[in-house]
C-alpha atoms as a PDB file:
ATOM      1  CA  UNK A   1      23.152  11.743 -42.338  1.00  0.00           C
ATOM      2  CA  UNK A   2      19.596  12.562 -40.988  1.00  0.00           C
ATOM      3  CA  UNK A   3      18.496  15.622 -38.801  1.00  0.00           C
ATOM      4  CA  UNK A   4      18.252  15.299 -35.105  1.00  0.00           C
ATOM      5  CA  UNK A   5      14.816  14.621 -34.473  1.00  0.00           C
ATOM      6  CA  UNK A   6      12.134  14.331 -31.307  1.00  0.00           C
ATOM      7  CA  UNK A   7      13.469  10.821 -30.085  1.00  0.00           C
ATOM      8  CA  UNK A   8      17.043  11.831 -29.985  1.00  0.00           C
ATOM      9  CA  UNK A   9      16.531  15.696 -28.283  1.00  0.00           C
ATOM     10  CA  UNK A  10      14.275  13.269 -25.333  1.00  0.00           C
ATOM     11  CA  UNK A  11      17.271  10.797 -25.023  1.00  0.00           C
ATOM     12  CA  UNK A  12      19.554  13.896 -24.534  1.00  0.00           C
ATOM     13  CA  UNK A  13      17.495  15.700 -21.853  1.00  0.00           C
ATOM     14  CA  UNK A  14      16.938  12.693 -20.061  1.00  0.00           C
ATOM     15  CA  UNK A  15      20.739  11.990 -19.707  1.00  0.00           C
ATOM     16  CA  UNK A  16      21.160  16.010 -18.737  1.00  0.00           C
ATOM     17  CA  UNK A  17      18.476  15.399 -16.379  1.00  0.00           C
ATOM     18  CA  UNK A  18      20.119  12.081 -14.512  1.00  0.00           C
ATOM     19  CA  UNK A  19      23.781  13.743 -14.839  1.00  0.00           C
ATOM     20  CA  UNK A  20      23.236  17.530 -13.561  1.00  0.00           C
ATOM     21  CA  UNK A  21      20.176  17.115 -11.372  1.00  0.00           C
ATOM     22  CA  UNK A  22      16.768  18.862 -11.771  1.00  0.00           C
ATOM     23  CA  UNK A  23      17.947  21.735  -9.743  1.00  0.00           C
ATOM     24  CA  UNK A  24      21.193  22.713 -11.803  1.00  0.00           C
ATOM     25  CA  UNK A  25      19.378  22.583 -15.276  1.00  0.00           C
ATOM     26  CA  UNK A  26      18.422  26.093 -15.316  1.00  0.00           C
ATOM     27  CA  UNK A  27      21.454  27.723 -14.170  1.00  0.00           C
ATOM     28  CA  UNK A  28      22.869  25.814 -17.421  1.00  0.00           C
ATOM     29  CA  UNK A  29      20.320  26.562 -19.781  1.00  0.00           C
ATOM     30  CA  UNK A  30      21.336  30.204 -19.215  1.00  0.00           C
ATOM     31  CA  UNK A  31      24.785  30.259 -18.804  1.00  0.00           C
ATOM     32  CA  UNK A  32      24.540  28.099 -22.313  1.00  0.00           C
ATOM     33  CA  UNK A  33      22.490  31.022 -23.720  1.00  0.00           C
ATOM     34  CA  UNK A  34      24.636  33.842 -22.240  1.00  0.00           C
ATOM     35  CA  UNK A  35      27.800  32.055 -24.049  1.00  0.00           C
ATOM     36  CA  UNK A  36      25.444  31.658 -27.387  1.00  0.00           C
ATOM     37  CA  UNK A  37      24.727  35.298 -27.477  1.00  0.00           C
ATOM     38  CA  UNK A  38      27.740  36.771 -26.779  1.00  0.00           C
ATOM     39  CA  UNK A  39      29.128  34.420 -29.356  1.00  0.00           C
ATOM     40  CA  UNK A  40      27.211  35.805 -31.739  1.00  0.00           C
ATOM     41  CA  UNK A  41      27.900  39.318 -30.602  1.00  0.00           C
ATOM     42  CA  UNK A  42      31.336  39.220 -31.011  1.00  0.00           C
ATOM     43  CA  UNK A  43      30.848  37.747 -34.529  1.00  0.00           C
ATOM     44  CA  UNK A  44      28.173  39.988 -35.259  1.00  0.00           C
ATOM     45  CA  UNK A  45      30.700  42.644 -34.482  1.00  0.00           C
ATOM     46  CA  UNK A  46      29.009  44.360 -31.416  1.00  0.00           C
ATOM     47  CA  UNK A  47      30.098  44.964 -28.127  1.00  0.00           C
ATOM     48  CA  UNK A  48      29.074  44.825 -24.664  1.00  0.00           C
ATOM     49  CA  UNK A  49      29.642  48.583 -24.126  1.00  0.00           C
ATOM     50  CA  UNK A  50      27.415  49.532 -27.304  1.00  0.00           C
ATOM     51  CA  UNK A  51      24.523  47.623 -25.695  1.00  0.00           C
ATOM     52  CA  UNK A  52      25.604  49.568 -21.899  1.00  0.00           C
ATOM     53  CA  UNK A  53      25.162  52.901 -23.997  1.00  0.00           C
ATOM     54  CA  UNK A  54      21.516  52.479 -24.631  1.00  0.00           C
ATOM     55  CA  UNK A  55      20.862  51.234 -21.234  1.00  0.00           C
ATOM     56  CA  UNK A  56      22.541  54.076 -19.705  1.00  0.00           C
ATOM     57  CA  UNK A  57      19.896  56.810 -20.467  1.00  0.00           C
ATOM     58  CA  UNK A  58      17.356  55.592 -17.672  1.00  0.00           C
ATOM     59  CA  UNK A  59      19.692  54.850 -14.766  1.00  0.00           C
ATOM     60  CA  UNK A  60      21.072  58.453 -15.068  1.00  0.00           C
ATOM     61  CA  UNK A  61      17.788  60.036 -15.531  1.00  0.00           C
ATOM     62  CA  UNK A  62      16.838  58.187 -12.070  1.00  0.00           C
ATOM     63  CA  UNK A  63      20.130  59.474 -10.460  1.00  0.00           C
ATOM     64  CA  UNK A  64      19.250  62.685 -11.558  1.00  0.00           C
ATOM     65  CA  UNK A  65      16.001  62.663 -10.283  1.00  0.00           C
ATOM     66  CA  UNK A  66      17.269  61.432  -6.936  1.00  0.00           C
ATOM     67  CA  UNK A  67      19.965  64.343  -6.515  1.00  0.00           C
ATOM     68  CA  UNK A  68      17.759  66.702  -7.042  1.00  0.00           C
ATOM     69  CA  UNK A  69      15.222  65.635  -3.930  1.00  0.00           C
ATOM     70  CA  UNK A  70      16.551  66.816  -0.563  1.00  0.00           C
ATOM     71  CA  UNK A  71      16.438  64.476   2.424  1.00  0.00           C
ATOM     72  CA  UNK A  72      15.879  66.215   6.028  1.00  0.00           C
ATOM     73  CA  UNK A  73      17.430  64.644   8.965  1.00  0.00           C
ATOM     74  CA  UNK A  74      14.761  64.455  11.717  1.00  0.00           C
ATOM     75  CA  UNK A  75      15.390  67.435  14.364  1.00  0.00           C
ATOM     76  CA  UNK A  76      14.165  65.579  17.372  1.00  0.00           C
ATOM     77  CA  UNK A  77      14.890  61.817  18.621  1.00  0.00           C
ATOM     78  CA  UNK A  78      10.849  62.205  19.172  1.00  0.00           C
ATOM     79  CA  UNK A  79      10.500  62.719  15.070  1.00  0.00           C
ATOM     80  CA  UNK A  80      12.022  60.056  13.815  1.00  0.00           C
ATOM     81  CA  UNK A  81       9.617  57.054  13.327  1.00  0.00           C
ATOM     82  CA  UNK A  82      10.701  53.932  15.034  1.00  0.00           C
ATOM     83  CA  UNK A  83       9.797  50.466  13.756  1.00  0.00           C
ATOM     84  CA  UNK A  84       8.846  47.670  16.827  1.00  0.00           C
ATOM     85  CA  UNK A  85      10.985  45.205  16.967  1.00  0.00           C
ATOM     86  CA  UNK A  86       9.981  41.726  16.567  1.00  0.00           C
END
């Protein structure tokens, strides 16, 4: 049985294209590759909240940062800054 080659992979895009539209295409190509990789996560053995872990450190670095910075209310209704409105 031979390999897939160039002829076949343009004869499947084409009918993908005239099926789901030009505008649907990318929303498929990623879901497809979301469902790929966790596929091969879960038989890989990792889990989503080893990969939150890492990407934990920065967003609670920035929260920290933010706490730390006081806010003042302005005193005056002649201190706040007022935006025209359109």
């Amino acid at each position: 049985m031979p390999g897939i080659g160039i002829p076949e992979l343009i004869i499947v895009l084409v009918i993908l294209l005239v099926i789901f539209g030009p505008k649907r295409l990318p929303g498929l190509g990623r879901s497809l590759g979301s469902g790929m990789r966790e596929f091969k996560d879960s038989i890989s053995g990792r889990s989503k909240d080893e990969d939150d872990d890492e990407d934990d450190v920065q967003p609670r670095a920035i929260e920290q940062r933010a706490a730390s910075t006081t806010v003042t209310e302005p005193r005056t209704a002649d201190d706040r800054i007022t935006e025209p409105r359109a």
